[in-house]
C-alpha atoms as a PDB file:
ATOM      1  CA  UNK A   1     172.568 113.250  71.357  1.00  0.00           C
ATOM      2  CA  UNK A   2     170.457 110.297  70.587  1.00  0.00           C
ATOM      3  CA  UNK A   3     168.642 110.245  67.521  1.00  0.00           C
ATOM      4  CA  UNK A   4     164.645 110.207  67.729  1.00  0.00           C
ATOM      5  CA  UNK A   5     162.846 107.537  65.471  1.00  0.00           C
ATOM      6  CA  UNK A   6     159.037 108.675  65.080  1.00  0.00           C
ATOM      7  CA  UNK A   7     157.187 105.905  64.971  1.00  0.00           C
ATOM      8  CA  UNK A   8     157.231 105.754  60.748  1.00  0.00           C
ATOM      9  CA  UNK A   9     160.879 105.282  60.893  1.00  0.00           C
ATOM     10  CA  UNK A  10     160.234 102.335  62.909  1.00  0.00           C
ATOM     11  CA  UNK A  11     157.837 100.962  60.583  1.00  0.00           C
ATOM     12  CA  UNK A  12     160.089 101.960  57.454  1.00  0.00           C
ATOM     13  CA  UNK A  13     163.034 100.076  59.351  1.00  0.00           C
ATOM     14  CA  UNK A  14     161.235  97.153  59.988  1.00  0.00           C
ATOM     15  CA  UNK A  15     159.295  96.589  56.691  1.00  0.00           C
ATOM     16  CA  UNK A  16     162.966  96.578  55.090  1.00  0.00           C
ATOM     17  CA  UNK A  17     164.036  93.656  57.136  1.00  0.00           C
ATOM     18  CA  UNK A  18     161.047  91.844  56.808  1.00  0.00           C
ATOM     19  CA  UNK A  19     161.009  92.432  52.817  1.00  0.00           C
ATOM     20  CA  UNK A  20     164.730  90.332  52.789  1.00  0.00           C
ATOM     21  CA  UNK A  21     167.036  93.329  53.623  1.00  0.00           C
ATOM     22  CA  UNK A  22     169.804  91.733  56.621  1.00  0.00           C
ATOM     23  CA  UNK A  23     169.622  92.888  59.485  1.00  0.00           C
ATOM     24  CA  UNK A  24     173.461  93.696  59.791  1.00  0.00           C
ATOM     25  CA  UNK A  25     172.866  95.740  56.914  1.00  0.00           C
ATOM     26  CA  UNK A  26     169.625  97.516  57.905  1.00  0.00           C
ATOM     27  CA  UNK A  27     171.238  98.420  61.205  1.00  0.00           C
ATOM     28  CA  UNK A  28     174.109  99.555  59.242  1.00  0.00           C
ATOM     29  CA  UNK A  29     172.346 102.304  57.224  1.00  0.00           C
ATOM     30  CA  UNK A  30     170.246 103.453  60.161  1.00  0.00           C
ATOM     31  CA  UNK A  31     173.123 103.501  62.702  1.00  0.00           C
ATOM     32  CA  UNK A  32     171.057 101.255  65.086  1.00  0.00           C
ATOM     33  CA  UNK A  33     172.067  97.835  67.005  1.00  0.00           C
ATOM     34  CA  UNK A  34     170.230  94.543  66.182  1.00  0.00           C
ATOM     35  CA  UNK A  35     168.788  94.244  69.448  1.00  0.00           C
ATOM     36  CA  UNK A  36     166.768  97.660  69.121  1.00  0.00           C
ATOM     37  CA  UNK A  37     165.745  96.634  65.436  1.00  0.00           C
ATOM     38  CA  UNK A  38     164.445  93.276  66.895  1.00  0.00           C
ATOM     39  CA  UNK A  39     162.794  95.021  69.387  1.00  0.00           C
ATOM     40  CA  UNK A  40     160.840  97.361  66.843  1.00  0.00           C
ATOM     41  CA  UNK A  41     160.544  93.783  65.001  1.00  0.00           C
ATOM     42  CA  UNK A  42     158.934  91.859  67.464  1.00  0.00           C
ATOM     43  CA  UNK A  43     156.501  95.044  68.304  1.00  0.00           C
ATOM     44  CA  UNK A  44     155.026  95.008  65.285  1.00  0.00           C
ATOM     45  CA  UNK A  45     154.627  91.868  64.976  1.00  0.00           C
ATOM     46  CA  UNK A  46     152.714  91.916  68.366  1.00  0.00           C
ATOM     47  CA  UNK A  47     150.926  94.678  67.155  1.00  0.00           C
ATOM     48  CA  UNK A  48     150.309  93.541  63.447  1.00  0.00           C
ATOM     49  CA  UNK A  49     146.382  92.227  64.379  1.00  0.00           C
ATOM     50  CA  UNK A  50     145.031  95.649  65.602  1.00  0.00           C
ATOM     51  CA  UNK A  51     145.989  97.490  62.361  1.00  0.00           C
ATOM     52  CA  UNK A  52     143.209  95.991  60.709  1.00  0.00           C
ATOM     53  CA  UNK A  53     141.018  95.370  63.628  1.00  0.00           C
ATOM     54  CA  UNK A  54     141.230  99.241  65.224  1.00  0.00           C
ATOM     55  CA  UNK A  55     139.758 100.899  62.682  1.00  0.00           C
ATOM     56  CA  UNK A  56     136.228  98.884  62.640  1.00  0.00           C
ATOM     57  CA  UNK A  57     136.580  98.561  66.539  1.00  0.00           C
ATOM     58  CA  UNK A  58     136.739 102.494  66.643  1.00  0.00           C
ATOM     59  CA  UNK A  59     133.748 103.276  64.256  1.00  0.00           C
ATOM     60  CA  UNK A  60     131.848 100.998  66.037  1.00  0.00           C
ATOM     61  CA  UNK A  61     132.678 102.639  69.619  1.00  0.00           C
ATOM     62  CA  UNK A  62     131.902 106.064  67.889  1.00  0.00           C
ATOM     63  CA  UNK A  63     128.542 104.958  66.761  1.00  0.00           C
ATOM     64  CA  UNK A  64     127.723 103.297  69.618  1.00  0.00           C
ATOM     65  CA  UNK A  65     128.412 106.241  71.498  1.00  0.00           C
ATOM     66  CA  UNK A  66     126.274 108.539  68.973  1.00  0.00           C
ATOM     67  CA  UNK A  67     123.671 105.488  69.830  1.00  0.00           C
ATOM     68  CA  UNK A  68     123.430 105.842  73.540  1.00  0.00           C
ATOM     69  CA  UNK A  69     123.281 109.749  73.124  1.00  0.00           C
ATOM     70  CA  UNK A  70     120.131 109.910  70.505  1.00  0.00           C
ATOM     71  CA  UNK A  71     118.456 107.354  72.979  1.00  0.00           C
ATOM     72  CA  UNK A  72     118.970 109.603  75.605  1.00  0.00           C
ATOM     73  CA  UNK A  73     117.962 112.642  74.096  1.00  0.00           C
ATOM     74  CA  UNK A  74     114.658 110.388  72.963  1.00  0.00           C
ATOM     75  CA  UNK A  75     114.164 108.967  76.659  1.00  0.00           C
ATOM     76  CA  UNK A  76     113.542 113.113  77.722  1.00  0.00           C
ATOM     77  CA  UNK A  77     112.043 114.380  75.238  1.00  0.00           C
ATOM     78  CA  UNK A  78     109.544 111.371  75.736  1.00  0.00           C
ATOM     79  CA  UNK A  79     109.682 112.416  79.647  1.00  0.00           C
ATOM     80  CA  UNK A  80     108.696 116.025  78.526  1.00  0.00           C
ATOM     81  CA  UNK A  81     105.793 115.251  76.249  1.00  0.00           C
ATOM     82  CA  UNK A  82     104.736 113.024  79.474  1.00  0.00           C
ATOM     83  CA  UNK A  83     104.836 116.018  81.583  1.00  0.00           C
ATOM     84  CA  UNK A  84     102.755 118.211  78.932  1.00  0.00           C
ATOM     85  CA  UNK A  85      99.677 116.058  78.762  1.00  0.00           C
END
């Protein structure tokens, strides 16, 4: 049966390679070929710019969410104090 690599054994895997360990020998240890460690390699690397940028992105969604909601709930209670006078 295939073993399962969570996605922090990917990361572990790759950071060794790309702090100077070979690849022949990284693939070694883990019992994986090159081609799947490159792949997990090049992911990453794809991926490297939204580990810093997801974090602000999603705060900013969350609060603009929170945003649109308080405005709303301003927008009828406004309506209601209309209604009352």
């Amino acid at each position: 049966m295939p073993k399962v690599w969570t996605s922090k054994d990917k990361l572990r895997i790759v950071l060794e390679g790309i702090k100077g360990k070979t690849v022949p020998d990284i693939c070694r240890e883990y019992g994986i070929v090159q081609s799947m460690y490159y792949r997990w390699r090049d992911q990453f690397l794809k991926n490297a710019e939204s580990i810093f940028s997801d974090t602000t992105s999603k705060k900013e969604t969350k609060l603009e969410r929170e945003n649109n909601q308080l405005k709303q709930i301003i927008a009828e209670q406004a309506l209601e104090l209309k209604k009352m006078l």
